[in-house]
PDB file of N, CA and C in Angstrom:
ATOM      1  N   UNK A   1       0.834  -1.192   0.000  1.00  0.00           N
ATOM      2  CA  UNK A   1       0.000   0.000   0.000  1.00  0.00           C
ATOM      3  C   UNK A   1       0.874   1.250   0.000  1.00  0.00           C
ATOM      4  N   UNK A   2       0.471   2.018  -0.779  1.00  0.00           N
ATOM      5  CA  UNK A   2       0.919   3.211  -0.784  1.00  0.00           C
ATOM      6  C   UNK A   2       0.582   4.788  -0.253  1.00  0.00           C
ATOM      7  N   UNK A   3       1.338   5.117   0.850  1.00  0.00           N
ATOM      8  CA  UNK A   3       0.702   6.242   1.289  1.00  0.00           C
ATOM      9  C   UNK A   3       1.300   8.032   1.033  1.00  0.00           C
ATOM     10  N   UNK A   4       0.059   8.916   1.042  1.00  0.00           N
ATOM     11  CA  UNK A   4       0.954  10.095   0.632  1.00  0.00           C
ATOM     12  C   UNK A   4       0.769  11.234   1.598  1.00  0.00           C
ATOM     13  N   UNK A   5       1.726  11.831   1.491  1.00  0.00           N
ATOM     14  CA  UNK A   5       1.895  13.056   2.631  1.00  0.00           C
ATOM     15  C   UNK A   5       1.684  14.291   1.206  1.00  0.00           C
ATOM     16  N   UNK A   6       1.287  15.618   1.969  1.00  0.00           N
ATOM     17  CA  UNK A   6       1.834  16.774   1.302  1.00  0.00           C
ATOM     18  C   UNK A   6       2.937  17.447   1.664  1.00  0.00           C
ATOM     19  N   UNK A   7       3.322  17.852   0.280  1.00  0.00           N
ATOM     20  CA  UNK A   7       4.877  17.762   0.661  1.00  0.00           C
ATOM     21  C   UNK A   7       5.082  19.762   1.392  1.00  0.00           C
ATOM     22  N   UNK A   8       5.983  19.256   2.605  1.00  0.00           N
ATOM     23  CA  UNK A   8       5.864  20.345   3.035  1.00  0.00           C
ATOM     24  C   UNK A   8       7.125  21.868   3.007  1.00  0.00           C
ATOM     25  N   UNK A   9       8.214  21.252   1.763  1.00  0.00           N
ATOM     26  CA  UNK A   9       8.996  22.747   1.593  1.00  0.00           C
ATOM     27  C   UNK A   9       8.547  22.763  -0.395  1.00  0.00           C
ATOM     28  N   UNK A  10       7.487  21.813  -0.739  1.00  0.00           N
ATOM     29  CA  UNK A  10       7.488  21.986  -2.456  1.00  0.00           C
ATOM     30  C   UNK A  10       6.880  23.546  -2.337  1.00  0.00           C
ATOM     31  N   UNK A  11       7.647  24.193  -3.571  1.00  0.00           N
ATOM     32  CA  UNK A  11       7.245  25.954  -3.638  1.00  0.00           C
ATOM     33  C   UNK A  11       6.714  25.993  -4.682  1.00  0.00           C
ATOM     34  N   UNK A  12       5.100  26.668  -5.416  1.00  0.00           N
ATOM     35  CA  UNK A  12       4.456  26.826  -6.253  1.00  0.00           C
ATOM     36  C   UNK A  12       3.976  25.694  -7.193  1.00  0.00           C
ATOM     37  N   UNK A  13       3.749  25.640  -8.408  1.00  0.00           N
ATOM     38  CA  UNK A  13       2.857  25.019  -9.013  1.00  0.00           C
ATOM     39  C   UNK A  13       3.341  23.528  -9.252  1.00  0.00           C
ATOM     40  N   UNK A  14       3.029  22.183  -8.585  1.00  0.00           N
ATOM     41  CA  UNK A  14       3.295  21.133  -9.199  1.00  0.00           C
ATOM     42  C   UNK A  14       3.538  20.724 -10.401  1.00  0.00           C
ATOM     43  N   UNK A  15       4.321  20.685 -11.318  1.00  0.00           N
ATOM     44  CA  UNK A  15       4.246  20.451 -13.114  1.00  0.00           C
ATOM     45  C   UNK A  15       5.604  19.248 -13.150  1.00  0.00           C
ATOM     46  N   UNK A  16       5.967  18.691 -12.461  1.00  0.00           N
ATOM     47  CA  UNK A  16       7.426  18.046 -12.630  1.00  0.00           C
ATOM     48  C   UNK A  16       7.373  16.781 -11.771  1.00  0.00           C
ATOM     49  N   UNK A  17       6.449  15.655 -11.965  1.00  0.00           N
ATOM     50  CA  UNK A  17       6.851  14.786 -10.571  1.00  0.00           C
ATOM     51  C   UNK A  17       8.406  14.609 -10.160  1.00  0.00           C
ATOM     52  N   UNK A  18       9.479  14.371 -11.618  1.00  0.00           N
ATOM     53  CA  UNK A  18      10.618  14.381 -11.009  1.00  0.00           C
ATOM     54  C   UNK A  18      10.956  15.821 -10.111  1.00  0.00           C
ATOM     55  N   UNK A  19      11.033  16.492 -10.279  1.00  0.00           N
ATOM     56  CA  UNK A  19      10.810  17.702  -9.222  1.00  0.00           C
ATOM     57  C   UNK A  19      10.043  17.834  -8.162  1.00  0.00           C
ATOM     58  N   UNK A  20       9.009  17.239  -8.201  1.00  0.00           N
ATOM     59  CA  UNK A  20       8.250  17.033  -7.201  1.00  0.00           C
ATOM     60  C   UNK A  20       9.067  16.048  -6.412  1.00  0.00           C
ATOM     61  N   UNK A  21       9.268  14.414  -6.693  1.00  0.00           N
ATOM     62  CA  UNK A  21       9.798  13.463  -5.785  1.00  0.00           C
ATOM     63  C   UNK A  21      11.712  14.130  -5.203  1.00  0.00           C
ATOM     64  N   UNK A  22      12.130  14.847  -5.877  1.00  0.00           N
ATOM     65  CA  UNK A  22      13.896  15.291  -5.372  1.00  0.00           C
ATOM     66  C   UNK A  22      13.111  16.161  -4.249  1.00  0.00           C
ATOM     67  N   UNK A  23      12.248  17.083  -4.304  1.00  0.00           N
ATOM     68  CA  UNK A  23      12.078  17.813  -3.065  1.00  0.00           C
ATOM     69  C   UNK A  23      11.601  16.431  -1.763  1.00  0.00           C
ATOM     70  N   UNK A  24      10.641  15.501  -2.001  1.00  0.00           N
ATOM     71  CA  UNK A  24      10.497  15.010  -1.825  1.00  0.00           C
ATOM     72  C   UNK A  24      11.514  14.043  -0.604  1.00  0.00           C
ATOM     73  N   UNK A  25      12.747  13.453  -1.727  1.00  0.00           N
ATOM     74  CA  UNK A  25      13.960  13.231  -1.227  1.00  0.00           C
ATOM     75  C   UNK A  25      14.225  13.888   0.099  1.00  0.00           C
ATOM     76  N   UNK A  26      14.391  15.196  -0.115  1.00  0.00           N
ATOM     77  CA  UNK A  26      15.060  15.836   1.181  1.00  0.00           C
ATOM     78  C   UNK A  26      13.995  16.185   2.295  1.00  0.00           C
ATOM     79  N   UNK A  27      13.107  15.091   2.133  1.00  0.00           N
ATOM     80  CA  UNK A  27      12.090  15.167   3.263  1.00  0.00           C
ATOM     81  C   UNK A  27      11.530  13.660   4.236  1.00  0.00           C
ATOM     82  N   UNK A  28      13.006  13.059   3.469  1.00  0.00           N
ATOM     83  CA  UNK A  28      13.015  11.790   3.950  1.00  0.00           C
ATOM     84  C   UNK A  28      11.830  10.760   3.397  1.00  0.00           C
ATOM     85  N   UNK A  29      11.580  10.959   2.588  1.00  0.00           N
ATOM     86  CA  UNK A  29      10.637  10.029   1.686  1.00  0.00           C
ATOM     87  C   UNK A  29      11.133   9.807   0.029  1.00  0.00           C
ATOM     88  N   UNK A  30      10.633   8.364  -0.235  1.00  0.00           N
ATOM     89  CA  UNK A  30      11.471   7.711  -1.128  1.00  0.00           C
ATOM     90  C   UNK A  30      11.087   8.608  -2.967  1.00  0.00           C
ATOM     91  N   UNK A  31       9.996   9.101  -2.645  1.00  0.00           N
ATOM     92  CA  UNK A  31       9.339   9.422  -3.729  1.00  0.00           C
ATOM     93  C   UNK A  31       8.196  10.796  -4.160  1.00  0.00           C
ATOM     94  N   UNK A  32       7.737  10.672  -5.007  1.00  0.00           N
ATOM     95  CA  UNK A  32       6.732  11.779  -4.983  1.00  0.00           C
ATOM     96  C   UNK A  32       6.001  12.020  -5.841  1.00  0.00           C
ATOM     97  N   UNK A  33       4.887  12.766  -6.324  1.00  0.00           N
ATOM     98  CA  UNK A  33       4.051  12.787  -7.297  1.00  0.00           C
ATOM     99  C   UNK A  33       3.006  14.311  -7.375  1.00  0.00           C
ATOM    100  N   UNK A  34       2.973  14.622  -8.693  1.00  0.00           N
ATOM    101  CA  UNK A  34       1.931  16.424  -8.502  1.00  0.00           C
ATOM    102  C   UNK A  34       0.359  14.966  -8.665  1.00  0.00           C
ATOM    103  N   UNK A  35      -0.195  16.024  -7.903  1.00  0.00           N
ATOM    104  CA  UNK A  35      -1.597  15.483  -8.388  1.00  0.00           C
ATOM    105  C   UNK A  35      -2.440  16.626  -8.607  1.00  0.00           C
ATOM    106  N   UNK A  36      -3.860  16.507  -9.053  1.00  0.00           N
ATOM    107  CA  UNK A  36      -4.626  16.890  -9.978  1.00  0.00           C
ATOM    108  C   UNK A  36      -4.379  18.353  -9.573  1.00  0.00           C
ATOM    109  N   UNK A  37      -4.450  18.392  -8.215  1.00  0.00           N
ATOM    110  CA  UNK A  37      -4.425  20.083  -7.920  1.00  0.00           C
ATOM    111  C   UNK A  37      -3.171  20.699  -7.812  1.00  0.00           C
ATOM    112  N   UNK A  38      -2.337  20.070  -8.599  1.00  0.00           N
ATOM    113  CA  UNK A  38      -1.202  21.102  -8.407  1.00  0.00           C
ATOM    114  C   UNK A  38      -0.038  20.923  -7.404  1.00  0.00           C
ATOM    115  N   UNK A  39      -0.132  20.250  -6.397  1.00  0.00           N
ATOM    116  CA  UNK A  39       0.465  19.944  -5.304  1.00  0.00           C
ATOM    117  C   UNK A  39       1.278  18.931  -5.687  1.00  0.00           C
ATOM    118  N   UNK A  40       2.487  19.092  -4.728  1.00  0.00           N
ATOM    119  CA  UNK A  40       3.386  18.198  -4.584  1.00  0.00           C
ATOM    120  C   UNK A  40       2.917  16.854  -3.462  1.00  0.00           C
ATOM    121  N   UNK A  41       2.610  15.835  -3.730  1.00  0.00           N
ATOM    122  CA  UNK A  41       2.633  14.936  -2.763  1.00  0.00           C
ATOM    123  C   UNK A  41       4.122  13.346  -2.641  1.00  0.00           C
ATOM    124  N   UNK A  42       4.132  13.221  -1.531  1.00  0.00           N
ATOM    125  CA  UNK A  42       5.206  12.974  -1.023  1.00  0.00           C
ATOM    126  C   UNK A  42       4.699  11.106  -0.960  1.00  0.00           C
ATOM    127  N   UNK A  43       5.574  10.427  -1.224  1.00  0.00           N
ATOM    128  CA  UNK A  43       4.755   9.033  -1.110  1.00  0.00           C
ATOM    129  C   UNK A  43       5.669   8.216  -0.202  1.00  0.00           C
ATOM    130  N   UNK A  44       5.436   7.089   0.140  1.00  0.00           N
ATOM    131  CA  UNK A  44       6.277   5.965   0.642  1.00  0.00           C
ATOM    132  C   UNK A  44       5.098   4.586   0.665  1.00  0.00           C
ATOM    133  N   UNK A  45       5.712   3.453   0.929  1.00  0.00           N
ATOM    134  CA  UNK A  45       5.317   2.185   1.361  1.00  0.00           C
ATOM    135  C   UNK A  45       4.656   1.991   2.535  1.00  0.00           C
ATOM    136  N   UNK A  46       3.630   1.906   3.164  1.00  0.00           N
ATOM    137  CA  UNK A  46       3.069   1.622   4.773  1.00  0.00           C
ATOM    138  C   UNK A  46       2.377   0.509   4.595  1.00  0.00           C
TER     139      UNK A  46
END
């Protein structure tokens, strides 16, 4: 199962999951993803 956080230093408009998941990175999570609204969300395994 996969769970997601919002990511909490991503700055302005989600358009890049790889950009999205490196911020991601430095938040101690393996990964990351924009979803529909724009946001950076932060993922891992639970």
């Amino acid at each position: 199962r996969e769970c997601r956080s919002e990511s909490k230093k991503f700055v302005g408009l989600c358009v890049s999951d790889t950009n999205c998941a490196s911020v991601c990175l430095t938040e101690r999570f393996p990964g990351g993803k924009c979803d529909g609204y724009r946001r950076c969300f932060c993922t891992k395994d639970c």
